[in-house]
PDB file of N, CA and C in Angstrom:
ATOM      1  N   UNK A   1     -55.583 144.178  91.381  1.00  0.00           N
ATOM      2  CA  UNK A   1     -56.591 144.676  92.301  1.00  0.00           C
ATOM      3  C   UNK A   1     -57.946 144.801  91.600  1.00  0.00           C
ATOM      4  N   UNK A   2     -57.950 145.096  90.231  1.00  0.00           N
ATOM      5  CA  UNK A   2     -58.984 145.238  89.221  1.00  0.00           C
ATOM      6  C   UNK A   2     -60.053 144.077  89.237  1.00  0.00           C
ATOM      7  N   UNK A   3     -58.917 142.965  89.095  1.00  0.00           N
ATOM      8  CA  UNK A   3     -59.677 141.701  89.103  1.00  0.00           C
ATOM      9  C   UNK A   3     -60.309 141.373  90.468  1.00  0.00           C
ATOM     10  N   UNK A   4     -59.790 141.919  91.406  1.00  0.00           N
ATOM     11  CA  UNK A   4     -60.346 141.069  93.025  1.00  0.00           C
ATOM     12  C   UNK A   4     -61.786 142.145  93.195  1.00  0.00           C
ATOM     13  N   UNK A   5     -61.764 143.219  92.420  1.00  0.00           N
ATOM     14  CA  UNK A   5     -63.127 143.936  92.496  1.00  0.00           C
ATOM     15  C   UNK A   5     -64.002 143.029  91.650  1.00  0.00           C
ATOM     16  N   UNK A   6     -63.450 143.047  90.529  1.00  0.00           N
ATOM     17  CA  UNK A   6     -64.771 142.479  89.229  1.00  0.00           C
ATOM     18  C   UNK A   6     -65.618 140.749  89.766  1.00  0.00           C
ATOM     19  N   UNK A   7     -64.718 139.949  90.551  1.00  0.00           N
ATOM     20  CA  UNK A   7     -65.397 139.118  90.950  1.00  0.00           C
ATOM     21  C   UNK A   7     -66.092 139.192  92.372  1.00  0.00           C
ATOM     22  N   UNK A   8     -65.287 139.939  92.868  1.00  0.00           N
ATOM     23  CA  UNK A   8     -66.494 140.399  94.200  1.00  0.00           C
ATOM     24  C   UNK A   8     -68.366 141.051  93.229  1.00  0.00           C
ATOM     25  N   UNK A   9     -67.919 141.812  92.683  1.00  0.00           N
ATOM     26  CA  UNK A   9     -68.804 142.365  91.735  1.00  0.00           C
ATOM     27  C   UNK A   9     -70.111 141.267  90.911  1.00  0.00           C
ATOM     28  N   UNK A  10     -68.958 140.238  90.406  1.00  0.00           N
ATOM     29  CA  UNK A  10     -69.855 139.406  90.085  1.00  0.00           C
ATOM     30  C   UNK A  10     -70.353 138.347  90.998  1.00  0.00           C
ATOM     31  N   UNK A  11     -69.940 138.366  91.691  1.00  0.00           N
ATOM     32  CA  UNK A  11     -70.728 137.240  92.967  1.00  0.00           C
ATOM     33  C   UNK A  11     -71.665 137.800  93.906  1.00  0.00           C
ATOM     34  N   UNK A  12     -71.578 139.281  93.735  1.00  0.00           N
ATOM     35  CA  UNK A  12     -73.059 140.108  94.329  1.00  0.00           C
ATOM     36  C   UNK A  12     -73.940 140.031  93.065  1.00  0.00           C
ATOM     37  N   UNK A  13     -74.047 140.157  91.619  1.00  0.00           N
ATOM     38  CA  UNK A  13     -74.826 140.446  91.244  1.00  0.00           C
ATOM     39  C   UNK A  13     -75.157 138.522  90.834  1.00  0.00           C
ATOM     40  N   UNK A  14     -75.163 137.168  91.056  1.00  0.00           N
ATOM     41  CA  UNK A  14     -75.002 136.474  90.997  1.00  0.00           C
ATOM     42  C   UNK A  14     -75.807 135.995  91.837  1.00  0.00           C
ATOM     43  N   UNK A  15     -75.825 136.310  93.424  1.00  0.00           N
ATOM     44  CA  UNK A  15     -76.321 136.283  94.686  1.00  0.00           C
ATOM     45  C   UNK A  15     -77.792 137.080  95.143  1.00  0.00           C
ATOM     46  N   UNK A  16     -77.547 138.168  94.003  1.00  0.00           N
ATOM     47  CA  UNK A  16     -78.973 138.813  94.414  1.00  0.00           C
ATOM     48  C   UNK A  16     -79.810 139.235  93.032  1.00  0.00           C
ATOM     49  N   UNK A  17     -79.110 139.016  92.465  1.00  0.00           N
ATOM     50  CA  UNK A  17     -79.957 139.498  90.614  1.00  0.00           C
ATOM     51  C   UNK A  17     -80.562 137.835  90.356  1.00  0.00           C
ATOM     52  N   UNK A  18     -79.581 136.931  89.673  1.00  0.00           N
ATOM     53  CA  UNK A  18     -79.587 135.683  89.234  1.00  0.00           C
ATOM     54  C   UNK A  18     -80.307 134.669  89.944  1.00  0.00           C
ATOM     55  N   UNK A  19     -79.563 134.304  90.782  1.00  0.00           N
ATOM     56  CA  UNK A  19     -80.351 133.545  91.454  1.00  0.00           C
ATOM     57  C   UNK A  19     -81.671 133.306  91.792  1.00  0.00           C
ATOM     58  N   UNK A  20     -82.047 134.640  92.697  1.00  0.00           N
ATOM     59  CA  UNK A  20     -83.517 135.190  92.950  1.00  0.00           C
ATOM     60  C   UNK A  20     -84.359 134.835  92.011  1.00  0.00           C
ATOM     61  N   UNK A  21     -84.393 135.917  90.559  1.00  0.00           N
ATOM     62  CA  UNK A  21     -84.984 135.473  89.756  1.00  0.00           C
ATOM     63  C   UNK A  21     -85.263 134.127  89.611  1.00  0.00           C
ATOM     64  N   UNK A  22     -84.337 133.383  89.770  1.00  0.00           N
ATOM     65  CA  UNK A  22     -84.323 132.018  88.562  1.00  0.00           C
ATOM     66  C   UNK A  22     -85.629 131.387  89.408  1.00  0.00           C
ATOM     67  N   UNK A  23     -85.417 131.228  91.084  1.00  0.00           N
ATOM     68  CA  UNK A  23     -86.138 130.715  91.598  1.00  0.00           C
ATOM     69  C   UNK A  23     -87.445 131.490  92.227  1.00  0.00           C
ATOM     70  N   UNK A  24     -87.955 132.408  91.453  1.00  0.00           N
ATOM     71  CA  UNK A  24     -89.023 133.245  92.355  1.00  0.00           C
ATOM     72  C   UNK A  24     -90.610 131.874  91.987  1.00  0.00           C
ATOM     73  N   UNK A  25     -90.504 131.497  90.643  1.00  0.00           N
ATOM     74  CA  UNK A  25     -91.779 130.543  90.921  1.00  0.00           C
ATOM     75  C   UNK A  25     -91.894 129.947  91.934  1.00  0.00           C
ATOM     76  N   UNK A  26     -90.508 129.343  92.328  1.00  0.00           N
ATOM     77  CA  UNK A  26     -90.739 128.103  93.809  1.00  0.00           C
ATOM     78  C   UNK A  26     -91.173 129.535  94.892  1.00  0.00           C
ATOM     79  N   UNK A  27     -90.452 130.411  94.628  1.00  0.00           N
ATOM     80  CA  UNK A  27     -90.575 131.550  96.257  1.00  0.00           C
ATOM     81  C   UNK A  27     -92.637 131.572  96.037  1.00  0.00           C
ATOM     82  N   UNK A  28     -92.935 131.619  95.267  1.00  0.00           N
ATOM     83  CA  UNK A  28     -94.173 132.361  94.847  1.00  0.00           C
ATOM     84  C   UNK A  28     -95.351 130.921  95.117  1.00  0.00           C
ATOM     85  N   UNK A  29     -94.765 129.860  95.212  1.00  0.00           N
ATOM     86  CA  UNK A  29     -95.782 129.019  95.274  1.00  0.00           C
ATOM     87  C   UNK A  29     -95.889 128.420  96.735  1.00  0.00           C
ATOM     88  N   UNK A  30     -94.237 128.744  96.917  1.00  0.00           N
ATOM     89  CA  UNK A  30     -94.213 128.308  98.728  1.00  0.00           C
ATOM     90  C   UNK A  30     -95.407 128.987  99.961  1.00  0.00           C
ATOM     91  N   UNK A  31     -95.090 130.333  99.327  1.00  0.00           N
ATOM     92  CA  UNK A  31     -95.895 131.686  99.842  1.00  0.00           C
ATOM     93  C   UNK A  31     -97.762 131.778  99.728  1.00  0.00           C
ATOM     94  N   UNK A  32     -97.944 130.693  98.383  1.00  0.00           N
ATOM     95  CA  UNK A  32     -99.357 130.781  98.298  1.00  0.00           C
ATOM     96  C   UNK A  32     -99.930 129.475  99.136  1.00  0.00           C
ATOM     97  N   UNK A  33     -99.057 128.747  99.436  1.00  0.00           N
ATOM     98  CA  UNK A  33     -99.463 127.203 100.116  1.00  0.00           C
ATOM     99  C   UNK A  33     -99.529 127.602 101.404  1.00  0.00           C
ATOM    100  N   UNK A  34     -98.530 128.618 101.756  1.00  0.00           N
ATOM    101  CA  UNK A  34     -98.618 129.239 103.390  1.00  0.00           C
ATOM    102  C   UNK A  34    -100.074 129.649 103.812  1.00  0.00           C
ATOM    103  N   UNK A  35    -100.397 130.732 102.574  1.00  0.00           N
ATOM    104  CA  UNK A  35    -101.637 131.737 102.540  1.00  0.00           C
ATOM    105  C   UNK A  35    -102.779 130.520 102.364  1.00  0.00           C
ATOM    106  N   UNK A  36    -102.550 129.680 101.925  1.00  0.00           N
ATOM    107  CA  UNK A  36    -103.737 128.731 101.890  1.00  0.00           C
ATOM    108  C   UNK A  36    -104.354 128.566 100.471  1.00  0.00           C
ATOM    109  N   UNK A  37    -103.827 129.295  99.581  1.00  0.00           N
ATOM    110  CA  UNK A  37    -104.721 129.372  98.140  1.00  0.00           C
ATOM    111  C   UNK A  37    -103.617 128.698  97.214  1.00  0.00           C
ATOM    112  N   UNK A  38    -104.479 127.694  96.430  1.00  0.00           N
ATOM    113  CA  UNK A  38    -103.881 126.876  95.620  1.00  0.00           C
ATOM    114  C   UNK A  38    -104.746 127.474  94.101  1.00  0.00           C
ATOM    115  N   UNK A  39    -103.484 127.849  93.343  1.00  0.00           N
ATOM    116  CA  UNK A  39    -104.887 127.482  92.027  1.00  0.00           C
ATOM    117  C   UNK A  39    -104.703 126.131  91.204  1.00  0.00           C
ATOM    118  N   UNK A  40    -106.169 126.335  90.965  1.00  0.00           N
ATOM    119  CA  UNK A  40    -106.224 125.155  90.208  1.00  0.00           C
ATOM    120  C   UNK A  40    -106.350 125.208  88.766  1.00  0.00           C
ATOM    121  N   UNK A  41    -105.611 124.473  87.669  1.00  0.00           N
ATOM    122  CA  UNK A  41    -105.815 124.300  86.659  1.00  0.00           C
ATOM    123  C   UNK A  41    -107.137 123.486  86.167  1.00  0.00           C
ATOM    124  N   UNK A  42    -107.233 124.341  84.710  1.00  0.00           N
ATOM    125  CA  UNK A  42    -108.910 123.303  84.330  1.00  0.00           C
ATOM    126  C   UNK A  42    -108.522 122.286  83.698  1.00  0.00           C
ATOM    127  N   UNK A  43    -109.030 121.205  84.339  1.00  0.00           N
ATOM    128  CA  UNK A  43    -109.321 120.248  83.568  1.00  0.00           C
ATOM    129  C   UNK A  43    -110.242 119.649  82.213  1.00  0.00           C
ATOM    130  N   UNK A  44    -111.079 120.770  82.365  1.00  0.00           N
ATOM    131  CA  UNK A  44    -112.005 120.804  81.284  1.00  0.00           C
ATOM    132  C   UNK A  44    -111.227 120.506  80.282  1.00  0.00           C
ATOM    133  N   UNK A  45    -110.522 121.329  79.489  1.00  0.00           N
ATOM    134  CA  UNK A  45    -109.364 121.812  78.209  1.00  0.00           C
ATOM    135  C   UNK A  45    -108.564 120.923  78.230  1.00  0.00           C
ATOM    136  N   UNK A  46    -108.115 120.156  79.433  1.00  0.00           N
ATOM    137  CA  UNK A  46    -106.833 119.503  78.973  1.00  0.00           C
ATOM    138  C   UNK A  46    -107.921 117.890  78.030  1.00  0.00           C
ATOM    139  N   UNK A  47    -108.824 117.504  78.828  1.00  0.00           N
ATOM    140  CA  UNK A  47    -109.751 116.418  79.092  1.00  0.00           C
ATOM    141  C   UNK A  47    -110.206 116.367  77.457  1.00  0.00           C
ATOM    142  N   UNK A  48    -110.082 117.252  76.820  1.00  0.00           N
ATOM    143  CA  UNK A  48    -110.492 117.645  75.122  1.00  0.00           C
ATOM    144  C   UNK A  48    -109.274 117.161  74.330  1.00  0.00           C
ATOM    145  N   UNK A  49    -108.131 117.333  75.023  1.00  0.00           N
ATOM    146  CA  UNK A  49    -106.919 116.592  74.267  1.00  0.00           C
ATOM    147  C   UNK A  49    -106.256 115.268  74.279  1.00  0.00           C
ATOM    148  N   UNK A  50    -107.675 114.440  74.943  1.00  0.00           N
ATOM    149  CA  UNK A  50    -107.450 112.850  75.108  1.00  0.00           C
ATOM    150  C   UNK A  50    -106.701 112.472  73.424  1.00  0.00           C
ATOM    151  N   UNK A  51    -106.170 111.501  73.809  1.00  0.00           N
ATOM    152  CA  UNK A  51    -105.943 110.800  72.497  1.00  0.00           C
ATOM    153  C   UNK A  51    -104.888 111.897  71.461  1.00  0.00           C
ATOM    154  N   UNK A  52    -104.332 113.103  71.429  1.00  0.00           N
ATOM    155  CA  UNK A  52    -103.591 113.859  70.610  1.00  0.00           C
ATOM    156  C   UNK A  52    -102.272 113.828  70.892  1.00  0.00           C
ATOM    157  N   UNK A  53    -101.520 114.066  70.028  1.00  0.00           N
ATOM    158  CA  UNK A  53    -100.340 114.471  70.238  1.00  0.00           C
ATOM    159  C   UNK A  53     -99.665 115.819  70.537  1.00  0.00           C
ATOM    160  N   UNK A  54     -98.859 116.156  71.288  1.00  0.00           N
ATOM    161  CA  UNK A  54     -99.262 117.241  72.088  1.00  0.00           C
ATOM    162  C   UNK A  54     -97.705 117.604  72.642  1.00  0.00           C
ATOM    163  N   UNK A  55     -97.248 118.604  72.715  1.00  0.00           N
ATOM    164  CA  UNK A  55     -95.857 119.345  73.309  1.00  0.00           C
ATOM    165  C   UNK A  55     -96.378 120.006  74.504  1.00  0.00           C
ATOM    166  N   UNK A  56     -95.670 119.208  75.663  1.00  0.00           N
ATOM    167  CA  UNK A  56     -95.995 119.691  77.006  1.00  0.00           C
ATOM    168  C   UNK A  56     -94.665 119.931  77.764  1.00  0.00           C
ATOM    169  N   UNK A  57     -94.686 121.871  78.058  1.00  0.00           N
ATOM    170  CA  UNK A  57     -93.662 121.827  78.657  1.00  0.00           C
ATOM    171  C   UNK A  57     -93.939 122.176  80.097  1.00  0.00           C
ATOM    172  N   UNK A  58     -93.156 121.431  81.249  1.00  0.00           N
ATOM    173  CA  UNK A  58     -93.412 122.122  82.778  1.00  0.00           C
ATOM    174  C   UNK A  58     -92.567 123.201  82.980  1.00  0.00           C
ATOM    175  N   UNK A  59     -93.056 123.870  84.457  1.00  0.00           N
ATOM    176  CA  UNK A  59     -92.031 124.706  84.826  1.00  0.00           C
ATOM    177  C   UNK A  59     -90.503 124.246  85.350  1.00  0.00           C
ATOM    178  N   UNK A  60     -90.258 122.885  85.610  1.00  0.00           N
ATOM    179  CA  UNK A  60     -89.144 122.570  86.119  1.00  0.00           C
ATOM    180  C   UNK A  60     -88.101 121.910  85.383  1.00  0.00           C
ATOM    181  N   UNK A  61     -89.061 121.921  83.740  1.00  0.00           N
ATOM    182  CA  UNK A  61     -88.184 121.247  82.857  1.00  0.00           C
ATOM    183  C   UNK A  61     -87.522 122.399  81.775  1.00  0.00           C
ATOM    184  N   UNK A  62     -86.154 122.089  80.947  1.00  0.00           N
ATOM    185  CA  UNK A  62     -85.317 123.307  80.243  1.00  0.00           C
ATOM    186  C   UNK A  62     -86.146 123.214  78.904  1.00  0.00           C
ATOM    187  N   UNK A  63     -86.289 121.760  78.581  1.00  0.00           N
ATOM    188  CA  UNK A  63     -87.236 121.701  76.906  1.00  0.00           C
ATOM    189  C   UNK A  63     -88.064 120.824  77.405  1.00  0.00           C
ATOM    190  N   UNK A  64     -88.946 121.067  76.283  1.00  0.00           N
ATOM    191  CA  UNK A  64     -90.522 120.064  75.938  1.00  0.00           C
ATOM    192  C   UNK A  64     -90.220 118.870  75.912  1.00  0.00           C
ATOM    193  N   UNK A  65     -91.229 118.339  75.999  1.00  0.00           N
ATOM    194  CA  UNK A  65     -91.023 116.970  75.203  1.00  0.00           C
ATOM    195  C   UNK A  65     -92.639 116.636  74.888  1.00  0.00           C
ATOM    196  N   UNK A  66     -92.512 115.879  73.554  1.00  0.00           N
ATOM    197  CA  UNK A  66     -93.471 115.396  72.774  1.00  0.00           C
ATOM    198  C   UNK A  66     -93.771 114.514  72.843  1.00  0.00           C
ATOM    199  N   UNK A  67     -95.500 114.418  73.345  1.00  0.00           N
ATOM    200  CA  UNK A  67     -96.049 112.994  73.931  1.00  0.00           C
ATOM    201  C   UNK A  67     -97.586 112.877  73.416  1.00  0.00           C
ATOM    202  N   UNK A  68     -98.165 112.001  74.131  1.00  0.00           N
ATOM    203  CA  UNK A  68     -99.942 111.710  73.684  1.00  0.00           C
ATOM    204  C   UNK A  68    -100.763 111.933  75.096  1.00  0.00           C
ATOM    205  N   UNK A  69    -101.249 112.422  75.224  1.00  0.00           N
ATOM    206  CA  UNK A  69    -102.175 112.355  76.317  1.00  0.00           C
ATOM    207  C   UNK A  69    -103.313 111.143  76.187  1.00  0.00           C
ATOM    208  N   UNK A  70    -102.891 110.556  77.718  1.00  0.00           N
ATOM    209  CA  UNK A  70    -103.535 108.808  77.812  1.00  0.00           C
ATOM    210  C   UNK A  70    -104.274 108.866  78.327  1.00  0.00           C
ATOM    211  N   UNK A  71    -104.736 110.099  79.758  1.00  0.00           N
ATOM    212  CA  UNK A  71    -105.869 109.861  80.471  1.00  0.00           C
ATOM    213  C   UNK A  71    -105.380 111.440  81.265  1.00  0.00           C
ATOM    214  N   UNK A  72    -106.786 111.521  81.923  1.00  0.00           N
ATOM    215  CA  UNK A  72    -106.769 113.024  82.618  1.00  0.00           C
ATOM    216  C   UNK A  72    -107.496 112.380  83.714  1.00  0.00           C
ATOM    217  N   UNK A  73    -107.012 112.471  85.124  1.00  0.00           N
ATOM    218  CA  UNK A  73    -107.826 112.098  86.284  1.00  0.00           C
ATOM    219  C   UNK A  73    -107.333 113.534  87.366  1.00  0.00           C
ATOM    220  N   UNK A  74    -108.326 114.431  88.113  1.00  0.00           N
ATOM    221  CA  UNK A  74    -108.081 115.013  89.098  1.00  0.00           C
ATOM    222  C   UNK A  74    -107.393 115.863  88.638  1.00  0.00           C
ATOM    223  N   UNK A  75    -105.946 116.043  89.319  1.00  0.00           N
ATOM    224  CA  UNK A  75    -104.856 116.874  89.615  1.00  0.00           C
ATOM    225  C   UNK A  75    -103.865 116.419  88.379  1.00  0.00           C
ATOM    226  N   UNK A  76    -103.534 115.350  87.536  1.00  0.00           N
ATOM    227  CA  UNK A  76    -102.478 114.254  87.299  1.00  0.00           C
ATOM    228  C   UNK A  76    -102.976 114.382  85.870  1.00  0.00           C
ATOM    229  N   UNK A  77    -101.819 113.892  84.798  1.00  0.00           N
ATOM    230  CA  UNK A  77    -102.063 114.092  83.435  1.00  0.00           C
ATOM    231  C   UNK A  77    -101.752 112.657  82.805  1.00  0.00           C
ATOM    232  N   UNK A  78    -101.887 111.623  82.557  1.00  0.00           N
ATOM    233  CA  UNK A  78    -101.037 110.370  82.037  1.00  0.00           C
ATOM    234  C   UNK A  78    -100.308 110.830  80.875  1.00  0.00           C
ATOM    235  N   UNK A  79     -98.981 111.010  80.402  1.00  0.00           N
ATOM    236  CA  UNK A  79     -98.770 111.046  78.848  1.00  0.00           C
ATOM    237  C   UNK A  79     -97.745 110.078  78.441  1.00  0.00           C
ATOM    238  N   UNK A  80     -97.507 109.607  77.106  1.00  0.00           N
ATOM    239  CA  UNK A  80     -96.911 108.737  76.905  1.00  0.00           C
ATOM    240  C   UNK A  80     -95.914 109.123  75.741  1.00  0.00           C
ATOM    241  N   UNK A  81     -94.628 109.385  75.465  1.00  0.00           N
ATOM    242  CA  UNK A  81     -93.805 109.415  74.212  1.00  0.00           C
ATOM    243  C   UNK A  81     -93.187 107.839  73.724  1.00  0.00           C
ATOM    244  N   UNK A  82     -92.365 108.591  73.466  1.00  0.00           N
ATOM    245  CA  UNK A  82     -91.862 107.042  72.435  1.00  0.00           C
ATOM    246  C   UNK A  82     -91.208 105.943  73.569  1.00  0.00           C
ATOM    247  N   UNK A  83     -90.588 106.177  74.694  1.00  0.00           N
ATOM    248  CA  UNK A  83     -89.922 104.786  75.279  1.00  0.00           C
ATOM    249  C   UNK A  83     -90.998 105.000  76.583  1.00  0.00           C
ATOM    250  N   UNK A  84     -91.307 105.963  77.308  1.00  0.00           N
ATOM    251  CA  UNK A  84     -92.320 105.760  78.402  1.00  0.00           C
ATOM    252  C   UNK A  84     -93.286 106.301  78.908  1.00  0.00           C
ATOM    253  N   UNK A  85     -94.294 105.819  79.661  1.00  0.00           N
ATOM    254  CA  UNK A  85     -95.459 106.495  79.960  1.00  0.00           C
ATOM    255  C   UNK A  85     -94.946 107.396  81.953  1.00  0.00           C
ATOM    256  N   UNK A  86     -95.726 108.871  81.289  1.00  0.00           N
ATOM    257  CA  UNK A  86     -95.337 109.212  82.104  1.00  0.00           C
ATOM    258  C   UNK A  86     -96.602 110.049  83.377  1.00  0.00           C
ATOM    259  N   UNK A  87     -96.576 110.530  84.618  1.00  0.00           N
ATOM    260  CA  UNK A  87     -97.712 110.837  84.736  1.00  0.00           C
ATOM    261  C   UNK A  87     -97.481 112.354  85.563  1.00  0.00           C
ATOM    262  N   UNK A  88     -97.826 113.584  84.855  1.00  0.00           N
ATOM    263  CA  UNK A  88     -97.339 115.120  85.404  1.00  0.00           C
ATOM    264  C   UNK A  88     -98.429 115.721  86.148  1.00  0.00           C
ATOM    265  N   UNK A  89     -98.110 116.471  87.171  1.00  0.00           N
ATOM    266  CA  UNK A  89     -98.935 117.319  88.111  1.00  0.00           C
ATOM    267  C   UNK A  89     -99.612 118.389  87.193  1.00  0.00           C
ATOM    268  N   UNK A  90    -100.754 118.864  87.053  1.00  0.00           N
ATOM    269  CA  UNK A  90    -101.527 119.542  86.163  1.00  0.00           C
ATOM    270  C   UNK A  90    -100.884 120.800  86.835  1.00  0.00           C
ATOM    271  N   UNK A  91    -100.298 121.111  87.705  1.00  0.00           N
ATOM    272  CA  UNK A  91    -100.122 122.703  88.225  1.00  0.00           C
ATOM    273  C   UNK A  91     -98.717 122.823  87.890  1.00  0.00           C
ATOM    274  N   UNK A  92     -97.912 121.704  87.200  1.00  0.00           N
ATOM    275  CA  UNK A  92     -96.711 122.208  87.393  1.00  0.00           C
ATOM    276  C   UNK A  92     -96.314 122.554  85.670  1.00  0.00           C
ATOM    277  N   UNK A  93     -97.627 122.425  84.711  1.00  0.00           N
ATOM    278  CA  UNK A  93     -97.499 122.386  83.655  1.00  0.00           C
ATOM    279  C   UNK A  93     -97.540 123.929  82.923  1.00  0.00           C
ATOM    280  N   UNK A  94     -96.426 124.330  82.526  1.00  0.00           N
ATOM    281  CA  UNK A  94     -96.684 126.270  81.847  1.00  0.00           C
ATOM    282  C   UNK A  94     -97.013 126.003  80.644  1.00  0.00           C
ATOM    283  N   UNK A  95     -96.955 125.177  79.941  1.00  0.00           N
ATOM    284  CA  UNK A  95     -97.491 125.376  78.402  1.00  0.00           C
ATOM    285  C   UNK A  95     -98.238 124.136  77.480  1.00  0.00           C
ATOM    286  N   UNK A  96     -98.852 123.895  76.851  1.00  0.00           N
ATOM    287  CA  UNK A  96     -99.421 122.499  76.179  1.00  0.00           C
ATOM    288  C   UNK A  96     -99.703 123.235  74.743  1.00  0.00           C
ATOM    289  N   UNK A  97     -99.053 122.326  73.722  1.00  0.00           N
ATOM    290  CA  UNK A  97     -99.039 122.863  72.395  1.00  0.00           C
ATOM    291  C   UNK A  97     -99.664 121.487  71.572  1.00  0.00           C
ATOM    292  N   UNK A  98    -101.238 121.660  71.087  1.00  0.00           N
ATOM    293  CA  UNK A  98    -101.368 120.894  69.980  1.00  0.00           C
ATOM    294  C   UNK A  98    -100.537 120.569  68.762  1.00  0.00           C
ATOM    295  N   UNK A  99    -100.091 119.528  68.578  1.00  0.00           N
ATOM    296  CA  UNK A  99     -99.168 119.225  67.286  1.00  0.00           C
ATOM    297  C   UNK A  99    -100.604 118.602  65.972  1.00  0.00           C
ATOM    298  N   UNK A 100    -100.173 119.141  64.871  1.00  0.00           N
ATOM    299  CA  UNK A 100    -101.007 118.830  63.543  1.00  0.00           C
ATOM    300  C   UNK A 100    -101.072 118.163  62.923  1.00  0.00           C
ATOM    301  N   UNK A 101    -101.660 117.301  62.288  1.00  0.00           N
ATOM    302  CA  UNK A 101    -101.138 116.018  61.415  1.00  0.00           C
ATOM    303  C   UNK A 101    -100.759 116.396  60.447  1.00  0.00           C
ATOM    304  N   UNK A 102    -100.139 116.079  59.892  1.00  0.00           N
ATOM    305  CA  UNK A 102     -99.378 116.242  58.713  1.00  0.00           C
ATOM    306  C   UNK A 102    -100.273 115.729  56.953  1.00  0.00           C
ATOM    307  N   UNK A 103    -100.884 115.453  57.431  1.00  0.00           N
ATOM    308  CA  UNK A 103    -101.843 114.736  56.491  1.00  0.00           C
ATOM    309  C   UNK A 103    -102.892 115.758  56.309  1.00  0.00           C
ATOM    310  N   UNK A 104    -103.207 116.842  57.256  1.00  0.00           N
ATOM    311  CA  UNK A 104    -104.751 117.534  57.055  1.00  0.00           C
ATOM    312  C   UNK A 104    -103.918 119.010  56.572  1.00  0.00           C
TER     313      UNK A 104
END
């Protein structure tokens, strides 16, 4: 009987703890597109890291990945790693990490 509690138990806190969380960015962006307000990321800053090598992680991805920034147009980022060129939404991006040369 112990056990038929503990998984009821865990499939409420699963259903309303876990889950929720995991997805409140999507809840939070659905809600601002309703309201009408988008923010926008600067392009200024990214537009300075033409040509570098660079660790860009999004919100929808688990790890980074390490690429070059090829071009900055609008909304859109071009980057390129080792097998392909790829092209990411500037709003969906949470972090951009300059990498150093190893030489300086």
């Amino acid at each position: 009987m112990t056990a038929y509690w503990s998984m009821i138990m865990a499939a409420i806190v699963i259903m309303l703890i876990i889950i929720p969380a995991r997805n409140k960015f999507i809840y939070d962006r659905i809600l601002r597109k309703k309201r009408g307000r988008k923010t926008k990321v600067t392009i200024d800053m990214i537009t300075d890291l033409v040509g570098k090598d660079v660790i860009v992680t999004c919100f929808n991805e688990s790890f980074a990945r390490q690429c070059t920034i090829i071009a900055v147009e609008e909304n859109w980022i071009k980057v390129e790693d080792k097998k392909k060129i790829s092209i990411i939404n500037a709003d969906m991006i949470r972090d951009i990490t300059i990498i150093k040369p190893k030489n300086a």
